[in-house]
N, C-alpha and C. Protein backbone atom coordinates (compact mmCIF):
# COMPACT_ATOMS: atom_id res chain seq x y z
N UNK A 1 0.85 -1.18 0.00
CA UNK A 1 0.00 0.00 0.00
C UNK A 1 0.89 1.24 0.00
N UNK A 2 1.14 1.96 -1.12
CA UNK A 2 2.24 3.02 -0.96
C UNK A 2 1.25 4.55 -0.47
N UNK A 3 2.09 4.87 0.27
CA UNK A 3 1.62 6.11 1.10
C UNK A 3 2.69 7.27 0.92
N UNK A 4 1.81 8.39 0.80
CA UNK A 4 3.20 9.65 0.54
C UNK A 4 2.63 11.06 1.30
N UNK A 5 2.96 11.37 1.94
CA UNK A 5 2.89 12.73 3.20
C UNK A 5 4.03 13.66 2.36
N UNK A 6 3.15 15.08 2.43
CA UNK A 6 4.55 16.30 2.41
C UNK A 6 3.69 17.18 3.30
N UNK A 7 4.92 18.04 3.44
CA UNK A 7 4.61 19.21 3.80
C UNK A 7 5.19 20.41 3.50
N UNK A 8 4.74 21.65 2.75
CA UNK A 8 4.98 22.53 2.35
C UNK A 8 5.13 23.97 2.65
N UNK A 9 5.27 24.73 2.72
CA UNK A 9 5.08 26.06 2.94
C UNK A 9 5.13 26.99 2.01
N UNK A 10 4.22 27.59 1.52
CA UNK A 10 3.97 28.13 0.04
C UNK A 10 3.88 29.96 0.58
N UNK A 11 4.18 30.40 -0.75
CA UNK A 11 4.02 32.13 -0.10
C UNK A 11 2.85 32.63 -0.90
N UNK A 12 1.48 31.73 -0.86
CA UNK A 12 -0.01 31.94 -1.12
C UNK A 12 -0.66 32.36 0.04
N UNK A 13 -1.67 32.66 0.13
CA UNK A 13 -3.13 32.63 1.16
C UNK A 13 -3.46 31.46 1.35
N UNK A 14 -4.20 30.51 2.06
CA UNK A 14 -4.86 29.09 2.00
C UNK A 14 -6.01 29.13 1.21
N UNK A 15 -6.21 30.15 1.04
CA UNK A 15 -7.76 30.56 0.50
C UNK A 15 -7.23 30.16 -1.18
N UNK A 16 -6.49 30.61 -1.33
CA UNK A 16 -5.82 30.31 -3.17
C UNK A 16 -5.29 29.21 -3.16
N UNK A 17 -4.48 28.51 -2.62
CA UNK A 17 -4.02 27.04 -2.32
C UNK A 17 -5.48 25.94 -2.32
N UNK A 18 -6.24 26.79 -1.96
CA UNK A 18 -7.64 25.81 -1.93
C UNK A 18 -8.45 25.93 -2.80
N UNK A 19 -8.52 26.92 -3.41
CA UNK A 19 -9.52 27.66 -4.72
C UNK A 19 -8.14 26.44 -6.20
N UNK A 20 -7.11 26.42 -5.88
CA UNK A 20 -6.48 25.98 -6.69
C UNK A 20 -6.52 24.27 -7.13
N UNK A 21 -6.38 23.77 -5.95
CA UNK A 21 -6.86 22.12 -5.84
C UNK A 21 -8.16 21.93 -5.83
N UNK A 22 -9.15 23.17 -5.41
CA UNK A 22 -10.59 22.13 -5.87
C UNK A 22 -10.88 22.72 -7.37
N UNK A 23 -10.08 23.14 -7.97
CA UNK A 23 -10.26 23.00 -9.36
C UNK A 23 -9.93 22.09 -9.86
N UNK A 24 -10.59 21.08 -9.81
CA UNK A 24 -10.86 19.75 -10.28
C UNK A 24 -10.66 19.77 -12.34
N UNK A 25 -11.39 20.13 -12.36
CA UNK A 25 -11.68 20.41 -13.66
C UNK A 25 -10.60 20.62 -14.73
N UNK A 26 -9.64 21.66 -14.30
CA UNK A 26 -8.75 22.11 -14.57
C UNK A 26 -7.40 21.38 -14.72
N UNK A 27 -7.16 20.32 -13.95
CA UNK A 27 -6.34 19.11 -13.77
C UNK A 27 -5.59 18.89 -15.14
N UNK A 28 -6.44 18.38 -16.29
CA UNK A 28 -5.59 17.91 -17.64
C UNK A 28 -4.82 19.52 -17.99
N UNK A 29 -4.97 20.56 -17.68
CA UNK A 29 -3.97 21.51 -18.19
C UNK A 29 -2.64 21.20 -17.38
N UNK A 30 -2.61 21.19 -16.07
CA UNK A 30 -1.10 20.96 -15.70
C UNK A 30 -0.77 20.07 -15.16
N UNK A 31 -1.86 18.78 -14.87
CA UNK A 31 -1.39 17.62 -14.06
C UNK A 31 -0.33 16.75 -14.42
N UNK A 32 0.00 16.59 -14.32
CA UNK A 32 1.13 15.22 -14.89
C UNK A 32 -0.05 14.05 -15.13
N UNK A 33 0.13 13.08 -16.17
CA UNK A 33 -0.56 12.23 -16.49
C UNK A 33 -2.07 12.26 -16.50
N UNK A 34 -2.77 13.58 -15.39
CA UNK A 34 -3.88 13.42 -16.14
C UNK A 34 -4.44 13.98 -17.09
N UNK A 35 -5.75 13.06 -17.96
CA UNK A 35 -5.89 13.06 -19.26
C UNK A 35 -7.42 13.80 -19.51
N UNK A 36 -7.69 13.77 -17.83
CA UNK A 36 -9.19 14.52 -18.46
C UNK A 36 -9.73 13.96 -16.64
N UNK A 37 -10.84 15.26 -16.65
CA UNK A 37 -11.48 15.83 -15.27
C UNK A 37 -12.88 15.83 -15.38
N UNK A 38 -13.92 15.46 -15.01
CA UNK A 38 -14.88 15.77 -15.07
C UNK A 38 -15.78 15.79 -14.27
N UNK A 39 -16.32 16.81 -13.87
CA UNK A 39 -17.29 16.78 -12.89
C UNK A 39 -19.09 15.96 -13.39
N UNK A 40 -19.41 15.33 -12.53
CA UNK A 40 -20.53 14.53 -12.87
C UNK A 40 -21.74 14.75 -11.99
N UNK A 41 -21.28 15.61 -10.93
CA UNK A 41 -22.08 16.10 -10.14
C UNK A 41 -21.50 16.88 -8.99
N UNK A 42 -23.09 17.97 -8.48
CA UNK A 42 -21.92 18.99 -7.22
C UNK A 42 -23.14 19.15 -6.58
N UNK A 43 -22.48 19.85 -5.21
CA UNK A 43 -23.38 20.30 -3.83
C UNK A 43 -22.83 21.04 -3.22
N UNK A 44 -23.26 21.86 -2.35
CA UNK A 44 -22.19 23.16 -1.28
C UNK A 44 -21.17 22.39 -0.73
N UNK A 45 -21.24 20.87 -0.76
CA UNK A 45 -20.19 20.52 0.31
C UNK A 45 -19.18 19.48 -0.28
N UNK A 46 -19.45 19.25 -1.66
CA UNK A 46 -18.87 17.70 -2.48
C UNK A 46 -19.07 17.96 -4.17
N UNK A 47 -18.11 17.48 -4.52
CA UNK A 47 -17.85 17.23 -6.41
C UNK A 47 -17.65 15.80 -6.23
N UNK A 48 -18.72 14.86 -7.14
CA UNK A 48 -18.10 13.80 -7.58
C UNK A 48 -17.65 13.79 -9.13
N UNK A 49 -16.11 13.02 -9.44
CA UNK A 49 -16.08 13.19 -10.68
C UNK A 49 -15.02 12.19 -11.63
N UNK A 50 -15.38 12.34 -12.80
CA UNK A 50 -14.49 10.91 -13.24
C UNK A 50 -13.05 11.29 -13.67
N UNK A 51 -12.18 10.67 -13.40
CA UNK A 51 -10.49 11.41 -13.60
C UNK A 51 -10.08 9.90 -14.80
N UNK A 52 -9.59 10.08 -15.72
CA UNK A 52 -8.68 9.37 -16.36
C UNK A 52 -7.14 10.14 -16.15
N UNK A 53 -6.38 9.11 -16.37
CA UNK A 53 -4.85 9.69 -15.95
C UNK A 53 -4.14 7.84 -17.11
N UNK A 54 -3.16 8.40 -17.38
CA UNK A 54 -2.50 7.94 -18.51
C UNK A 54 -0.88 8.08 -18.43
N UNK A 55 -0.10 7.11 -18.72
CA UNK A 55 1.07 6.76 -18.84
C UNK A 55 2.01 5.52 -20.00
N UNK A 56 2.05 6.33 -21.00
CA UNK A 56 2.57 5.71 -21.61
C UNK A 56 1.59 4.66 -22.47
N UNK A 57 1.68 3.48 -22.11
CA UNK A 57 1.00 2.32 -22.79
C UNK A 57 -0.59 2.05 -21.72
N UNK A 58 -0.45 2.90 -20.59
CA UNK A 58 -1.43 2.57 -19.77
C UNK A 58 -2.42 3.87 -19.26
N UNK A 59 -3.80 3.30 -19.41
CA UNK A 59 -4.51 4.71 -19.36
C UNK A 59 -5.43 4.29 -18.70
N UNK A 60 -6.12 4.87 -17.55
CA UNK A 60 -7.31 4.39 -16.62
C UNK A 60 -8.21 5.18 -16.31
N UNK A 61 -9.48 4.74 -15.79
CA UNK A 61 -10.50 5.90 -15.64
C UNK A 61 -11.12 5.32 -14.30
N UNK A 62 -11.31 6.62 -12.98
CA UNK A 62 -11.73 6.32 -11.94
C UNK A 62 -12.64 7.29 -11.72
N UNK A 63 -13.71 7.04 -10.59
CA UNK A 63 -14.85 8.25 -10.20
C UNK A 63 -14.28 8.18 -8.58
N UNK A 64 -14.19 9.27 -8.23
CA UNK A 64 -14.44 9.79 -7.04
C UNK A 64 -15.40 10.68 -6.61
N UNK A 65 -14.86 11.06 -5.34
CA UNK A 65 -16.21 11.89 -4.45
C UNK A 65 -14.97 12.71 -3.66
N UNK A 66 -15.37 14.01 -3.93
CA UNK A 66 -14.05 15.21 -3.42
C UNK A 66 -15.37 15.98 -2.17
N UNK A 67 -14.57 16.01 -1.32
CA UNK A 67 -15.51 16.98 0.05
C UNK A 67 -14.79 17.57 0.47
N UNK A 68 -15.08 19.05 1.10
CA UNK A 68 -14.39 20.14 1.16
C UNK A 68 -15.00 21.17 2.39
N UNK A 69 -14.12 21.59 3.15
CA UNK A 69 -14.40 22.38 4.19
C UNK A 69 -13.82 23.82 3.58
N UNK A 70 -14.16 24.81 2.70
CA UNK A 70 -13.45 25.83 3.07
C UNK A 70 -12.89 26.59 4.03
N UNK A 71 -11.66 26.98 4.00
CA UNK A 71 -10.99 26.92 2.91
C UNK A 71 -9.16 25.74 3.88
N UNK A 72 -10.00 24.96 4.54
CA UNK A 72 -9.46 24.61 5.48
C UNK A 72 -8.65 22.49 4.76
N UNK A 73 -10.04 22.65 3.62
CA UNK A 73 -9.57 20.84 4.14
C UNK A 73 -10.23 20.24 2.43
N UNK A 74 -9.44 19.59 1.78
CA UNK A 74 -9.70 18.83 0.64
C UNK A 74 -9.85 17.33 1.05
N UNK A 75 -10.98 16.06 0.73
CA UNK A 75 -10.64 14.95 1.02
C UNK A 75 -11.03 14.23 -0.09
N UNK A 76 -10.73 13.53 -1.08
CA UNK A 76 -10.97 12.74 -1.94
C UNK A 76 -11.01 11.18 -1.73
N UNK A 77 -11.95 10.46 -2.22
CA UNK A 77 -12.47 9.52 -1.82
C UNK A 77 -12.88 8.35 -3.09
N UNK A 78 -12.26 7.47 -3.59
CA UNK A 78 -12.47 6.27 -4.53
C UNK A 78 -13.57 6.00 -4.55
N UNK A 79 -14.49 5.75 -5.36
CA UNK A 79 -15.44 5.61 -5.67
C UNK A 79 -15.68 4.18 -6.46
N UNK A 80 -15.16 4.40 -8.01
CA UNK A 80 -15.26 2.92 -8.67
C UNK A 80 -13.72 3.29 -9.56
N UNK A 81 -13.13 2.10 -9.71
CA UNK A 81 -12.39 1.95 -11.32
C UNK A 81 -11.72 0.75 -10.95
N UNK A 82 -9.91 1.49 -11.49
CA UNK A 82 -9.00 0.22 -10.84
C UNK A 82 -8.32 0.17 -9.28
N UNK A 83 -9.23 0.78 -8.64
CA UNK A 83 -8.07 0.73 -7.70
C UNK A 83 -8.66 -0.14 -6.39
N UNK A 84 -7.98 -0.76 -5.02
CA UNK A 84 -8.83 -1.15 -4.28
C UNK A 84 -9.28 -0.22 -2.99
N UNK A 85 -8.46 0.97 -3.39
CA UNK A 85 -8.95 2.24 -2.39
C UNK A 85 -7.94 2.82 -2.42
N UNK A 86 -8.47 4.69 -2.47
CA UNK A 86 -7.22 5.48 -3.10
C UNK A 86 -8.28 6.55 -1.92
N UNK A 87 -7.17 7.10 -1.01
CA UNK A 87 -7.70 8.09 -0.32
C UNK A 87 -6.70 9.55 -0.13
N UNK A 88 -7.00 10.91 -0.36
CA UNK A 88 -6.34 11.83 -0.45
C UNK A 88 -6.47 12.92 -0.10
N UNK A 89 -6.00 13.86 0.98
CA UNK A 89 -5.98 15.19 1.70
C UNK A 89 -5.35 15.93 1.90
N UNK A 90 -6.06 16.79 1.14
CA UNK A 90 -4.95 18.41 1.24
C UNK A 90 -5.69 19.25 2.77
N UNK A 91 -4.72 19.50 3.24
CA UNK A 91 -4.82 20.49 4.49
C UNK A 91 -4.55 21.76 4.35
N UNK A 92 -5.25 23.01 4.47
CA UNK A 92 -4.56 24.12 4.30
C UNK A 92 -4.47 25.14 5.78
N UNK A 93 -3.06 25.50 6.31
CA UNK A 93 -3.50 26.26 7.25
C UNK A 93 -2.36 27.49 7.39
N UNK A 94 -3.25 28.61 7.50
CA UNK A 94 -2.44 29.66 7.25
C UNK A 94 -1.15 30.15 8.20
N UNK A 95 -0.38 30.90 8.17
CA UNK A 95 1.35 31.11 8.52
C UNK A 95 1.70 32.31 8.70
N UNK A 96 1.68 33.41 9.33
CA UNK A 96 2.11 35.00 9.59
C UNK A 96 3.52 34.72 9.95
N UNK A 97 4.58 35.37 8.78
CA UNK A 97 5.91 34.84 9.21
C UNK A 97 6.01 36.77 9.15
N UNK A 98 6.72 37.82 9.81
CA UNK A 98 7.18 39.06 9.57
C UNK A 98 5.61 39.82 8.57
N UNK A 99 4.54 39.18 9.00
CA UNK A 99 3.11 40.29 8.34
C UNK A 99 3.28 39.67 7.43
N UNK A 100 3.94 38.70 6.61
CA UNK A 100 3.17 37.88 5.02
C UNK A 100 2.54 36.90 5.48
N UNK A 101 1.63 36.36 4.99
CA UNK A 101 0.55 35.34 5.05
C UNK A 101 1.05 34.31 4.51
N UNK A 102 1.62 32.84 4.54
CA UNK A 102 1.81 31.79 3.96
C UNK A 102 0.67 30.99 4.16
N UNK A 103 0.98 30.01 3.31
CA UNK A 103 0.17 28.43 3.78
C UNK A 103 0.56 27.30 3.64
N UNK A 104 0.85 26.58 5.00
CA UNK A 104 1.25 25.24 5.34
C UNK A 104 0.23 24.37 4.79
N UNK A 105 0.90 23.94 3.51
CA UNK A 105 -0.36 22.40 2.80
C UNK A 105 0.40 21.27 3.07
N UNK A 106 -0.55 20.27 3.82
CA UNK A 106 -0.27 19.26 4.28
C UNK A 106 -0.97 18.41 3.25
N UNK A 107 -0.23 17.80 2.49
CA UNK A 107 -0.74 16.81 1.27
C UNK A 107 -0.77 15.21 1.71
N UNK A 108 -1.48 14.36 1.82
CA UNK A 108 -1.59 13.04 2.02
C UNK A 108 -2.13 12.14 0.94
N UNK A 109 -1.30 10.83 0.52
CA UNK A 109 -2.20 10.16 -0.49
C UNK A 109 -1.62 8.53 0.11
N UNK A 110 -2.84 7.48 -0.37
CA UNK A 110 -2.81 6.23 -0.27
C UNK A 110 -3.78 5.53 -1.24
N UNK A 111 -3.20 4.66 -1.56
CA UNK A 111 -4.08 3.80 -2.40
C UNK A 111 -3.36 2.45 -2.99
N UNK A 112 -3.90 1.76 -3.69
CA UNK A 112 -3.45 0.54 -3.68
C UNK A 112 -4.62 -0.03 -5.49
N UNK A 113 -4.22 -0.34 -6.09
CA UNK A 113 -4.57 -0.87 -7.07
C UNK A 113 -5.04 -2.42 -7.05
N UNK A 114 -6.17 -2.59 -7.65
CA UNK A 114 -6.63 -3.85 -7.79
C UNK A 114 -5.94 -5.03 -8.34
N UNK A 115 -5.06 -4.57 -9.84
CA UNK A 115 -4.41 -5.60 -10.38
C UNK A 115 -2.90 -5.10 -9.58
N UNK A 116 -2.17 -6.85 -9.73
CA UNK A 116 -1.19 -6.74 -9.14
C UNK A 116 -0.04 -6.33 -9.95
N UNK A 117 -0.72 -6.74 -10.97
CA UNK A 117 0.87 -5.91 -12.38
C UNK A 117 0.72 -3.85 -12.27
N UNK A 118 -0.35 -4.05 -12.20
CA UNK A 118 -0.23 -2.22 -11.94
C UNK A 118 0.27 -1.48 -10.65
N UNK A 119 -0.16 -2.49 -9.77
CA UNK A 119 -0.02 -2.24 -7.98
C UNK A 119 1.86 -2.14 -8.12
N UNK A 120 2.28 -3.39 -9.21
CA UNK A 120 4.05 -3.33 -8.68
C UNK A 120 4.79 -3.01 -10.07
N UNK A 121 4.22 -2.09 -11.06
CA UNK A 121 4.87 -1.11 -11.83
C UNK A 121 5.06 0.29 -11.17
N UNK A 122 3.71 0.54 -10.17
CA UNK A 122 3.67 1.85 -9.99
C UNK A 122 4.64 2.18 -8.60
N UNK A 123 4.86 0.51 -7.81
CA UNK A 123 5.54 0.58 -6.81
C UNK A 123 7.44 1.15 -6.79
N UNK A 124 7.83 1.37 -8.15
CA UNK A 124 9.02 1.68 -7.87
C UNK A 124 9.05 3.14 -8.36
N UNK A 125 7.99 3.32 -8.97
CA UNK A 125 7.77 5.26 -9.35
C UNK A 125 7.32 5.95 -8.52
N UNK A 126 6.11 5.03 -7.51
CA UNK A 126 5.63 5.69 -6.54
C UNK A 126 5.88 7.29 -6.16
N UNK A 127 7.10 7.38 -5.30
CA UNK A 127 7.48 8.63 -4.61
C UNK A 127 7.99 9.57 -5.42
N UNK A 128 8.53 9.26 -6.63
CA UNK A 128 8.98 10.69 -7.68
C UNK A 128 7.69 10.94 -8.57
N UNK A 129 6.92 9.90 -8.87
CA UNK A 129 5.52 10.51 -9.63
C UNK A 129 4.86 11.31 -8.46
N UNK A 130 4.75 11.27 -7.70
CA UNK A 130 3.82 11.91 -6.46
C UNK A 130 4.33 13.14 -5.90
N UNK A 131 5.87 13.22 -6.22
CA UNK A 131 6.63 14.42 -6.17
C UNK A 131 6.47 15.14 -6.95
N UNK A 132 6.07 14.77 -8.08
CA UNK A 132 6.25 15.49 -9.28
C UNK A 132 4.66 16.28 -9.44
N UNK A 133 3.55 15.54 -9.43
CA UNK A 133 2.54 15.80 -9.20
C UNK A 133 2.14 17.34 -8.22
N UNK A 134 2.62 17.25 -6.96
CA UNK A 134 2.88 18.27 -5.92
C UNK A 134 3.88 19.65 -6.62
N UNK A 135 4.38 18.75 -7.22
CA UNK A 135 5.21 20.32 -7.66
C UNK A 135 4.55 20.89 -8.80
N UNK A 136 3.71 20.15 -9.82
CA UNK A 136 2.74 20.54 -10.89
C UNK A 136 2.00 21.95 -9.67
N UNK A 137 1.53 21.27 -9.15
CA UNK A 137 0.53 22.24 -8.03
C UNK A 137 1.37 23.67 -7.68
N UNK A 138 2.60 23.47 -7.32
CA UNK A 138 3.42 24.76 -7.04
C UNK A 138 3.63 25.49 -8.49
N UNK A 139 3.61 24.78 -9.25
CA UNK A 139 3.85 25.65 -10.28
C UNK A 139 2.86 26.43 -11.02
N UNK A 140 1.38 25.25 -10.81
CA UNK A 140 0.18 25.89 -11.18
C UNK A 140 0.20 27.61 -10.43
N UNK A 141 0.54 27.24 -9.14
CA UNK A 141 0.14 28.31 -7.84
C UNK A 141 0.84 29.79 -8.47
N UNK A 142 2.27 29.30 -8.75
CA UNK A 142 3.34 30.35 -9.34
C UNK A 142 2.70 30.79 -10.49
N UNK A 143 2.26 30.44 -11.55
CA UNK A 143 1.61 30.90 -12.56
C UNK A 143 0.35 31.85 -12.05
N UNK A 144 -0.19 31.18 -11.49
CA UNK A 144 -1.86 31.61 -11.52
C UNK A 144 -1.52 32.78 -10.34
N UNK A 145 -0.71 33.09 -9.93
CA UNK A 145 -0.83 34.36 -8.66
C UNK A 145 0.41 35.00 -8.44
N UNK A 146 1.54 35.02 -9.38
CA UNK A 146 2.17 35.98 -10.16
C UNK A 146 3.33 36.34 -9.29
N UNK A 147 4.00 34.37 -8.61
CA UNK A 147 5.62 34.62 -7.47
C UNK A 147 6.15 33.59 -8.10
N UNK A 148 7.07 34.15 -8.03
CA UNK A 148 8.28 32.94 -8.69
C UNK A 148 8.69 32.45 -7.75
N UNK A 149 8.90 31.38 -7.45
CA UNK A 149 9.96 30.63 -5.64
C UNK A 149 11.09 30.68 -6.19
């Protein structure tokens, strides 16, 4: 079951760190591997939606269920595809370092794939795809609100 924790400190608001990840939708412009976002349904408190994500010779399609506390808490939740449970949380909490506002995002992911040939291809990429992913997000952030790190 590969599991991956960071923790960050970004020179955003939490409020934009969070407006940024529940843009779901938006995903196939800078995600790494994914191929397409779609929302299938919404409520004040939840997006469920279908994500395909793609690599190479291998391309998959899953539905989840995303719930959200503004502007405090992202939790994503497996629904149906290949996996045997994929669970994921962004934390956002804000940082007064000298009067600038940061935000400490606490990113969490786990999951585990149904087939075992996918479960132990993805097991030796694991931690640099998931790195890489997180830094898509910093870079989205850098683009969309105009700081270079």
């Amino acid at each position: 079951m590969p599991v991956y924790s960071d923790r960050r400190m970004l020179p955003y608001r939490p409020d934009q760190m969070y407006d940024l990840v529940l843009d779901v939708e938006n995903y196939p412009d800078f995600l790494p591997w994914c191929k397409s976002c779609q929302i299938t349904s919404e409520a004040a408190d939840e997006i469920f939606a279908d994500v395909t994500i793609g690599f190479k010779f291998f391309s998959e399609s899953f539905s989840s269920k995303v719930t959200f506390q503004s502007p405090e808490q992202i939790n994503v939740t497996y629904l149906s595809g290949p996996f045997k449970y994929l669970r994921n949380t962004w934390k956002f909490t804000p940082s007064i370092q000298d009067g600038v506002t940061f935000c400490i995002v606490d990113f969490n992911i786990e999951f585990e794939f149904k087939s075992r040939i996918l479960q132990g291809l993805i097991q030796g990429v694991f931690s640099e795809a998931v790195q890489k992913m997180v830094r898509a997000f910093e870079t989205r952030a850098e683009k969309l609100y105009n700081f270079a790190m």
